[in-house]
Protein backbone atom coordinates (compact mmCIF):
# COMPACT_ATOMS: atom_id res chain seq x y z
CA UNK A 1 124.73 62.11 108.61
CA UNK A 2 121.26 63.31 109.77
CA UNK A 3 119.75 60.29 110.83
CA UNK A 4 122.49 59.38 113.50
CA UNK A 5 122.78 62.78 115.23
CA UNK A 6 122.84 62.63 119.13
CA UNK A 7 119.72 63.66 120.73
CA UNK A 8 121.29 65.84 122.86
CA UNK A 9 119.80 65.13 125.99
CA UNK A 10 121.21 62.73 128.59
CA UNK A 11 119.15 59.49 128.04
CA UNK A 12 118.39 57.09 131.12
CA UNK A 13 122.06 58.30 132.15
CA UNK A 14 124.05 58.13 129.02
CA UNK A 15 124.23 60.52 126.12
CA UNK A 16 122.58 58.48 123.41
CA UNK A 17 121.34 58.46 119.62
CA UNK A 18 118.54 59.99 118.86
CA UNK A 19 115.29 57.32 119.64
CA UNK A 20 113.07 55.94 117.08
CA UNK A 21 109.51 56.97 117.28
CA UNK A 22 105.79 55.30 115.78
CA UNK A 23 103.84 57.70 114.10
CA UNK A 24 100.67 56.92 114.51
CA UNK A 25 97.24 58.13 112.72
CA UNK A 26 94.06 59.28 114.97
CA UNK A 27 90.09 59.06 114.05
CA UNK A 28 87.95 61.28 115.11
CA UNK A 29 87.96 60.56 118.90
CA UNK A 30 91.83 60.49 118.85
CA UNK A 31 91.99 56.62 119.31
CA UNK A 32 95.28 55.62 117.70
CA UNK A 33 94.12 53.53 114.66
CA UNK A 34 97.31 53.87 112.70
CA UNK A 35 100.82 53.63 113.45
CA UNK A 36 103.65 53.23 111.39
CA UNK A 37 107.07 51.36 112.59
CA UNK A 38 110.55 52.96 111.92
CA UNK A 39 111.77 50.09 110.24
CA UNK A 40 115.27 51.54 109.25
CA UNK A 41 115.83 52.90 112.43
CA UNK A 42 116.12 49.79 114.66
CA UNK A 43 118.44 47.30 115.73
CA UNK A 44 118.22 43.49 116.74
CA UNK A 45 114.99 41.15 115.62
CA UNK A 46 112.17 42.40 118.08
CA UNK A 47 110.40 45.32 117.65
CA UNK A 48 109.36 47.26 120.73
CA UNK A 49 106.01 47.30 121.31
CA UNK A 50 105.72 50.97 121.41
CA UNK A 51 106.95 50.73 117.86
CA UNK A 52 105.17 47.62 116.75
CA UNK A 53 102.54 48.79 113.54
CA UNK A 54 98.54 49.07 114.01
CA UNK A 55 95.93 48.59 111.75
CA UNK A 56 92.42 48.79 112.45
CA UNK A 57 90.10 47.78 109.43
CA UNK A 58 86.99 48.41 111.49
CA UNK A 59 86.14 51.33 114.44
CA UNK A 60 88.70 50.68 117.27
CA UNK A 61 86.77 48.96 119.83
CA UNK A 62 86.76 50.34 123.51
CA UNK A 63 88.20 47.47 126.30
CA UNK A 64 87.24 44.52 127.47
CA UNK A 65 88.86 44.11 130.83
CA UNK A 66 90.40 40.16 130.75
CA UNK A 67 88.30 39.88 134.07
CA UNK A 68 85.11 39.80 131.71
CA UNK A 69 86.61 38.93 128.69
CA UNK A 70 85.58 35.17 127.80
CA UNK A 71 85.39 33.44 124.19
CA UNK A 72 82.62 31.08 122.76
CA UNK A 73 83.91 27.63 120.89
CA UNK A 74 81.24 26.67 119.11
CA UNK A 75 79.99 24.97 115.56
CA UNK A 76 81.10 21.44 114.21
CA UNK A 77 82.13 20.86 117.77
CA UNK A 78 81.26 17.91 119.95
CA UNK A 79 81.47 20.13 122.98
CA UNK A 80 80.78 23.56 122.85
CA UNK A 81 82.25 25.34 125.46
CA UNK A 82 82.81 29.16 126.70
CA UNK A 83 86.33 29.61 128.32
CA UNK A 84 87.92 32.89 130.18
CA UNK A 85 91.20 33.99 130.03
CA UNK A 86 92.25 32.24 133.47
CA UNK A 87 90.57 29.00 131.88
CA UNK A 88 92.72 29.34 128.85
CA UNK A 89 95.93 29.84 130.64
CA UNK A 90 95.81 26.62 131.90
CA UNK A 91 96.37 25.09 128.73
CA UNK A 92 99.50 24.11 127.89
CA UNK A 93 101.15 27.61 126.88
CA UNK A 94 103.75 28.09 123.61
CA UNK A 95 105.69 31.13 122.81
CA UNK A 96 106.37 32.06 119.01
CA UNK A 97 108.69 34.73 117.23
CA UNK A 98 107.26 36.06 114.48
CA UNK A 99 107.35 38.60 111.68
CA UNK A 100 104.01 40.33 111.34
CA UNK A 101 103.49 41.78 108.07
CA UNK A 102 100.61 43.97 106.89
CA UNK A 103 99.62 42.62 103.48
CA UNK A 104 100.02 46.60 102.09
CA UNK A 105 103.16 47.03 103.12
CA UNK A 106 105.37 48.83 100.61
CA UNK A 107 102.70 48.48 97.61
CA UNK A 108 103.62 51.61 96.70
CA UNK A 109 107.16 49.92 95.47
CA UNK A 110 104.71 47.88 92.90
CA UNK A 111 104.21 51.03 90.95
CA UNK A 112 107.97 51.78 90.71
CA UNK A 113 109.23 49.19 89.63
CA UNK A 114 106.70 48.84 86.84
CA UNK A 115 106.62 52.57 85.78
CA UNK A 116 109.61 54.11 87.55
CA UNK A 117 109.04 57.53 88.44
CA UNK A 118 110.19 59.06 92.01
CA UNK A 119 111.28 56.07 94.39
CA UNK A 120 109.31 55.62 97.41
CA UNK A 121 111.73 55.59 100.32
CA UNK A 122 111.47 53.80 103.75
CA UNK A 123 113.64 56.55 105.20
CA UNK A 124 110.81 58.73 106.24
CA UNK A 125 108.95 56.56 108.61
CA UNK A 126 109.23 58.74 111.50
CA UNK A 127 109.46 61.94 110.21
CA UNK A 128 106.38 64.09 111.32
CA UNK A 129 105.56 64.54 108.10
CA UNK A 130 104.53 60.86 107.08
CA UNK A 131 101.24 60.24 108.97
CA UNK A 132 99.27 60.04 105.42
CA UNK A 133 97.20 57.21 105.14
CA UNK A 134 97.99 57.21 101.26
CA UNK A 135 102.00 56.13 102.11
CA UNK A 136 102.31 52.21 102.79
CA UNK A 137 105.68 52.00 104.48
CA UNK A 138 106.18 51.03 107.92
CA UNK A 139 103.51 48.45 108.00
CA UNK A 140 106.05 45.57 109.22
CA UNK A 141 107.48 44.29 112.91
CA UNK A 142 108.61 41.30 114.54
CA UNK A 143 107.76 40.43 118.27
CA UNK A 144 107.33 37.82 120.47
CA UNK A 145 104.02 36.37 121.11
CA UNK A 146 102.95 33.90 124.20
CA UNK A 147 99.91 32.20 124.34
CA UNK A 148 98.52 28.60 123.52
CA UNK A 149 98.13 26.98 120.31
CA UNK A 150 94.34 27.05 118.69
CA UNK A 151 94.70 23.46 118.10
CA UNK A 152 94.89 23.11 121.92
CA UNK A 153 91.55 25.00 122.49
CA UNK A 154 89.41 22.88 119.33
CA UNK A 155 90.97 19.58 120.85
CA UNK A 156 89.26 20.77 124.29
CA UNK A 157 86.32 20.99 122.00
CA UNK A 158 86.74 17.97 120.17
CA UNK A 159 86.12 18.94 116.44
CA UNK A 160 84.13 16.93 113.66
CA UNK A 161 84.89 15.22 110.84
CA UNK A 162 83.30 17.51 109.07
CA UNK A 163 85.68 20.78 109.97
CA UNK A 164 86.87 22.52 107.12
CA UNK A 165 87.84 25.49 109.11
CA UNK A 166 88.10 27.86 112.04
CA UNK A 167 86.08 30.94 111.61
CA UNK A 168 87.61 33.44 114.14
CA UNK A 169 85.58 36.78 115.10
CA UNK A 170 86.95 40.02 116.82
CA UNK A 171 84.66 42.10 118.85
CA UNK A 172 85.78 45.13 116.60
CA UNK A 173 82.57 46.00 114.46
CA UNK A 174 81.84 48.64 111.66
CA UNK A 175 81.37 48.90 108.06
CA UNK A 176 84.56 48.87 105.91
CA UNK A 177 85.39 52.02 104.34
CA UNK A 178 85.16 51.38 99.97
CA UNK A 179 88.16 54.47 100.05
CA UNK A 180 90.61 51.52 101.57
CA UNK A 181 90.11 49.35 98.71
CA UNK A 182 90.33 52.46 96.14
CA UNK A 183 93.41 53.53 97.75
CA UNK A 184 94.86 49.81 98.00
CA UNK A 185 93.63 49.79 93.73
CA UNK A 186 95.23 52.95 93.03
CA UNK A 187 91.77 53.46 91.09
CA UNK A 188 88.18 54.17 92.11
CA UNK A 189 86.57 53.13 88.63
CA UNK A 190 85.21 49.97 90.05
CA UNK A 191 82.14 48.68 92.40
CA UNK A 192 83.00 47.87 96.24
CA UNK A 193 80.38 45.50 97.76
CA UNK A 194 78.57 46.79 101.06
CA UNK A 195 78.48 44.25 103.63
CA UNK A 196 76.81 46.63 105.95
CA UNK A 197 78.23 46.61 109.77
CA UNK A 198 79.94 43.74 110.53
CA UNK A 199 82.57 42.35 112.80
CA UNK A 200 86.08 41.65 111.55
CA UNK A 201 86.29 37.71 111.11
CA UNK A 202 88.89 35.38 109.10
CA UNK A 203 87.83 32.04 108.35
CA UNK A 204 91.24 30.02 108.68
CA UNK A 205 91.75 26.98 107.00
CA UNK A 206 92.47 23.94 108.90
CA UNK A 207 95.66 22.72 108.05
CA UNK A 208 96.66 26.28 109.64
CA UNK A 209 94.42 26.46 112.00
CA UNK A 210 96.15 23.00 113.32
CA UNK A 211 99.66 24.18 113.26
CA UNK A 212 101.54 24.47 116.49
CA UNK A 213 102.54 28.27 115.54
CA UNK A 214 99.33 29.24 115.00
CA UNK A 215 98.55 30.60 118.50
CA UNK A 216 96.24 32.56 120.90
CA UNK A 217 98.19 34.93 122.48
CA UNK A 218 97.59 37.25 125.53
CA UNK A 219 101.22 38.41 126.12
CA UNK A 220 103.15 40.54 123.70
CA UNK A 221 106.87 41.18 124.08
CA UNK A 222 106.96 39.69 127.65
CA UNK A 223 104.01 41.59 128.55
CA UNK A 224 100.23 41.20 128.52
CA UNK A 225 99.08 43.12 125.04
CA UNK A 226 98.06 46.45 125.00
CA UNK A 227 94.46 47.22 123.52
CA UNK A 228 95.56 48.48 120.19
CA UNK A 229 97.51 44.90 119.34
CA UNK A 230 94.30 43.02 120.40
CA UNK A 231 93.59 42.44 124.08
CA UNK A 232 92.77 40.91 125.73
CA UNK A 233 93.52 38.03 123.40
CA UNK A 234 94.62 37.85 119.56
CA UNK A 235 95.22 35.89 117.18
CA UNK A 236 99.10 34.63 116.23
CA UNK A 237 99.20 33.27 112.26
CA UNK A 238 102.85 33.13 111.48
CA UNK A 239 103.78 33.23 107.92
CA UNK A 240 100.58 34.70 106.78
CA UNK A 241 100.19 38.16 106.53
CA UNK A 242 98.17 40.81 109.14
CA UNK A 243 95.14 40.43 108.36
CA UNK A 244 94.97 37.17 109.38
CA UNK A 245 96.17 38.04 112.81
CA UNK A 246 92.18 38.13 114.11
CA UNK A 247 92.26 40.94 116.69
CA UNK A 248 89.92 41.06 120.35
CA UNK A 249 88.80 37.55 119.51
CA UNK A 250 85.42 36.71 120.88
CA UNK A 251 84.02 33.79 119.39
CA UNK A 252 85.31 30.87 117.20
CA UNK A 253 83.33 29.16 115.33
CA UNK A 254 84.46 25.59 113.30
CA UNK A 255 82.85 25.42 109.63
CA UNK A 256 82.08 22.84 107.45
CA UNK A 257 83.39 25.09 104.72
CA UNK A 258 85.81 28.42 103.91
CA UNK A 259 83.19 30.87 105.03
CA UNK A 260 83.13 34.44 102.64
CA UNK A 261 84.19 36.37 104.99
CA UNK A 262 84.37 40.29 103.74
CA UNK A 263 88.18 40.30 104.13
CA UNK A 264 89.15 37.27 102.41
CA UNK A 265 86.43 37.45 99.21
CA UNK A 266 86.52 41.11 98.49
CA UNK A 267 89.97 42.79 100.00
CA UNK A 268 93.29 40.82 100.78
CA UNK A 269 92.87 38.96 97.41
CA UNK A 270 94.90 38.29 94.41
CA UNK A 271 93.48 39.15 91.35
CA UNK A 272 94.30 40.80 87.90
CA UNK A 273 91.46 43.45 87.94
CA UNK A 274 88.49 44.00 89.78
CA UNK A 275 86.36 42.29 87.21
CA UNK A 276 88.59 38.92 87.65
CA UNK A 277 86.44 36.26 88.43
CA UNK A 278 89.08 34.31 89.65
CA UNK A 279 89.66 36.04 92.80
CA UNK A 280 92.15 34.31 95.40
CA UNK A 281 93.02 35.37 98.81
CA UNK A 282 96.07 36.31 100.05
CA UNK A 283 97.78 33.77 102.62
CA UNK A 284 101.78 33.56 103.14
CA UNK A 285 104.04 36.09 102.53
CA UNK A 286 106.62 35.98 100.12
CA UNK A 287 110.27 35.96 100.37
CA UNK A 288 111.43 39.04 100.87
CA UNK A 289 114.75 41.27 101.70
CA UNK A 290 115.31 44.60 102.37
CA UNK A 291 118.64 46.79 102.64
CA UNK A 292 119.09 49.06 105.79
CA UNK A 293 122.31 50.35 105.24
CA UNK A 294 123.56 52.34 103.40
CA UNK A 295 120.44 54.28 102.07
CA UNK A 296 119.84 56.19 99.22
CA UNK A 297 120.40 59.62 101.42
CA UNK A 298 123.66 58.29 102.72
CA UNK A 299 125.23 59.61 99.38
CA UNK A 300 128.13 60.78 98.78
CA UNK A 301 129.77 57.61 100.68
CA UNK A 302 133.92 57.94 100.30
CA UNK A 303 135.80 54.83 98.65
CA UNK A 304 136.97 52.11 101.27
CA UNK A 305 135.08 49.83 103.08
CA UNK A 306 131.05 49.82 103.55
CA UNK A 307 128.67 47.28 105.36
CA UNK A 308 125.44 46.72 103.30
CA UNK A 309 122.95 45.24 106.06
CA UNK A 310 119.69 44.57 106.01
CA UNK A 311 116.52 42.13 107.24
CA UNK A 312 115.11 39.02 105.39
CA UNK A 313 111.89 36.81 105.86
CA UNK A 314 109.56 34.22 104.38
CA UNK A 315 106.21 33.14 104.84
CA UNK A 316 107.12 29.81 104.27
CA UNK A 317 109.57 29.15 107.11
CA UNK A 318 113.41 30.27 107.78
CA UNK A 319 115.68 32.26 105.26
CA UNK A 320 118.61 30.11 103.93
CA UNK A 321 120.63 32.38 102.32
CA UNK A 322 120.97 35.98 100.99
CA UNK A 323 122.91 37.46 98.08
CA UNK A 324 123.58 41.20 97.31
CA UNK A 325 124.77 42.70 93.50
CA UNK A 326 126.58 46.22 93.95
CA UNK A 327 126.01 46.54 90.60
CA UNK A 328 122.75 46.16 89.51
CA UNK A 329 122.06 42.46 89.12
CA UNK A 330 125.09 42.04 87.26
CA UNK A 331 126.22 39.64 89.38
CA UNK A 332 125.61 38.25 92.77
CA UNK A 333 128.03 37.48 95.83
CA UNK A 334 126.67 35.69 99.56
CA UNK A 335 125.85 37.39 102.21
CA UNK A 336 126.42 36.70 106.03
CA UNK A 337 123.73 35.37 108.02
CA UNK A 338 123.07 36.00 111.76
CA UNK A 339 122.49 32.33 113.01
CA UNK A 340 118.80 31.87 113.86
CA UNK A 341 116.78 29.59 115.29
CA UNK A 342 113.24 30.89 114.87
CA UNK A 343 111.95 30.60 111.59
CA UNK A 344 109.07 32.40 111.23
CA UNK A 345 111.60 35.90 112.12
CA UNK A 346 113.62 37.76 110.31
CA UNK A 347 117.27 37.20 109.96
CA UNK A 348 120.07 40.17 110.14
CA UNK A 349 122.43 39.51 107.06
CA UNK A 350 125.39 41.60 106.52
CA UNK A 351 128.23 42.13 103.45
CA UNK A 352 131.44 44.11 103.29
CA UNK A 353 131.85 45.85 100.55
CA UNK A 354 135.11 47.29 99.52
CA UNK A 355 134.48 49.81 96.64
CA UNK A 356 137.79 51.24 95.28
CA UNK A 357 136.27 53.39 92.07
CA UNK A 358 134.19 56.48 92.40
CA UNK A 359 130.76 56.42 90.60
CA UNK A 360 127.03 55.22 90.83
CA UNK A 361 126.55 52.14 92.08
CA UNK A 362 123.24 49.74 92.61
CA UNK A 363 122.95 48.19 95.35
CA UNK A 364 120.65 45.22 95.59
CA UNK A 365 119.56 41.99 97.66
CA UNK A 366 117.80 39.07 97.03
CA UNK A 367 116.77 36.28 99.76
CA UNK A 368 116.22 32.43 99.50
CA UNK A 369 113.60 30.39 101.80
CA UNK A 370 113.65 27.37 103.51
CA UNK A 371 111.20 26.30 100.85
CA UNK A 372 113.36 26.71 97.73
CA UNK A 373 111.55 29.98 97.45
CA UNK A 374 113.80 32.92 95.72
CA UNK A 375 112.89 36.66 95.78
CA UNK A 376 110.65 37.87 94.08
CA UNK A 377 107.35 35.51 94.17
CA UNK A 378 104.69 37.85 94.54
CA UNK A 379 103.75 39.42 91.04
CA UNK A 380 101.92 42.50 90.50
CA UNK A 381 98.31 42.44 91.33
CA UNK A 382 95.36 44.85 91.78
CA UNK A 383 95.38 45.49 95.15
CA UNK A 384 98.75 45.57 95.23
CA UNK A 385 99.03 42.94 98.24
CA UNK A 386 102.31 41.27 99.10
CA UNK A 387 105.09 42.84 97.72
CA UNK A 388 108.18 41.12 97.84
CA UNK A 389 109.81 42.61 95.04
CA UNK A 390 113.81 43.70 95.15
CA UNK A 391 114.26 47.55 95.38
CA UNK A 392 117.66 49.36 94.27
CA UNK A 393 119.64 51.24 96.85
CA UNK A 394 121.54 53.92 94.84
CA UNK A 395 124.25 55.33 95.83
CA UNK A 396 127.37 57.35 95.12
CA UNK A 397 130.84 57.00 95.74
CA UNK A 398 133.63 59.35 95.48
């Protein structure tokens, strides 16, 4: 098979497969503002950080060295305070595993399984061909972040009684592009409000503002973060999607009130249409599962026995269980589960198949949450945010 040729080259002293690689999208002064991660090419829970996904919404901001990097507290507050990075490393630290999603990832999936057509495939992150913007696969990792809890820096603060949330701003500034929200739409036939240049913000409720897991984080992966994941400090929000995960944070700012912030009013929202009044944003992931072996390409597989693996996660705590049909939803047998202990991460699951009859077979999984939560939970929606939604492997047996 193509995908697990040798790379022909001696590797760090050992012949070895063939290495996974991020694509990654340029702007116009060849700052990386894109990159896609190879999803079905890795193995274990963390990503590498070379191969974790970017997203910039805004104009990739040049560095801050964490020498002069320092963040404002300020707002319902009873002690407004400026603190530096060495200031903030004092604080009692806590380290959190945790998938990051982008809220986009796989929309395209949306569209097939409610008008069918050609089948998007996760394959083809990596291939050199797959830098287009317009493709929305490979917008998931998982790492490990270290840093200390938010709650940590308001108590240091001392908050009001009157804090409704946490309004955090990135130093990242520009004016969002309308084309992102067309392309997220699948439609241009609507009106995209102009905010003019602003900074990227998110203004986080409390309750998750408060949560232990909810984190500001200078280290990534063991290491301090690298520029395009946010340094010299980011913001950690497991459960929730991306675009909560406030980038080159530079001021916080406690509100009285859910502040309209761009990205939370008018993109990363639920809603049937763009004329829906009742627009909602977009918090905590879904429950979600994916299959990583065998793949659609893998066909013709021979008759014996076959592992179907793949990767499940929640944005409401741990995965409990997954099942997987070989036959289309016909019926439903438990899969393995790698024992876990971090919750907000995703889980290896595994299930031997032994497949005696040629033909065309379905292969499908569907994950449980800690929450009661089954796969699907994330319907169809205009922007096409959150898709959680379970995808057919097909395959063919001789």
């Amino acid at each position: 098979m193509a995908r697990r040729e040798i790379e022909g080259a001696w590797v760090k002293g050992w012949p070895d497969r063939k290495r996974p690689a991020l694509v990654e999208g340029k702007d116009a002064q060849g700052r990386v503002i894109l990159g896609k991660t190879p999803v079905m090419e890795l193995e274990g829970l963390i990503t590498p950080t070379d191969l974790t996904y970017i997203v910039a919404q805004l104009e990739m901001p040049d560095p801050v060295s964490p020498d002069e990097w320092s963040l404002s507290v300020e707002g319902q507050v009873e002690r407004p305070l400026t603190i530096n990075l060495e200031e903030l490393q004092k604080l009692p630290g806590r380290t959190v595993r945790a998938v990051t999603e982008c809220a986009g990832n796989d929309s395209e999936f949306f569209d097939y399984l409610k008008s069918g057509g050609a089948k998007p495939s996760r394959s083809n992150v990596g291939d050199a061909s797959f830098t287009s913007a317009a493709s929305t696969i490979g917008y998931v990792s998982a790492g490990e972040f270290t840093g200390v809890p938010l709650a940590s820096v308001l108590e240091e603060a001392g908050t009001t009684s009157k804090a409704k949330s946490v309004r955090l701003e990135g130093f990242d500034r520009g004016r969002p592009d309308p084309s992102i929200q067309y392309l997220a739409a699948g439609r241009s036939d609507f009106e995209v409000r102009d905010p003019g240049v602003i900074n990227y913000d998110k203004g986080l409720p409390m309750e998750k503002a408060l949560h232990p897991d909810t984190i500001l984080a200078w280290a990534h992966n063991g290491e301090y973060l690298q520029h395009v994941h946010g340094a010299p400090v980011r913001l950690i929000v497991p459960g929730w999607s991306g675009n909560w995960w406030v980038k080159w944070i530079q001021k916080i700012e406690v509100l009285d009130h859910i502040p309209p912030c761009y990205y939370q009013t008018e993109y990363f929202v639920y809603a049937n249409a763009p004329t829906d009044p009742h627009k909602e944003m977009v918090t905590a992931l879904g429950v979600k599962s994916i299959v990583t072996t065998p793949r659609d390409e893998d066909s013709p597989l021979l008759r014996g026995s076959h592992v179907v693996r793949g990767l499940a996660w929640s944005g409401r705590g741990a995965i409990t269980g997954v099942e997987v049909s070989v036959d289309g939803g016909q019926t439903w047998r438990e899969a393995h589960l790698e024992e876990s202990h971090d919750k907000w991460l995703w889980v290896r699951w595994s299930y031997l198949w032994a497949v005696t009859a040629p033909g065309q077979y379905k292969i499908m999984a569907r994950a449980t949450d800690a929450a009661g939560r089954k796969q699907p939970q994330t319907g169809w929606n205009f922007q096409r945010k959150h898709f959680d939604g379970i995808v057919p492997v097909e395959v063919v047996v001789e």
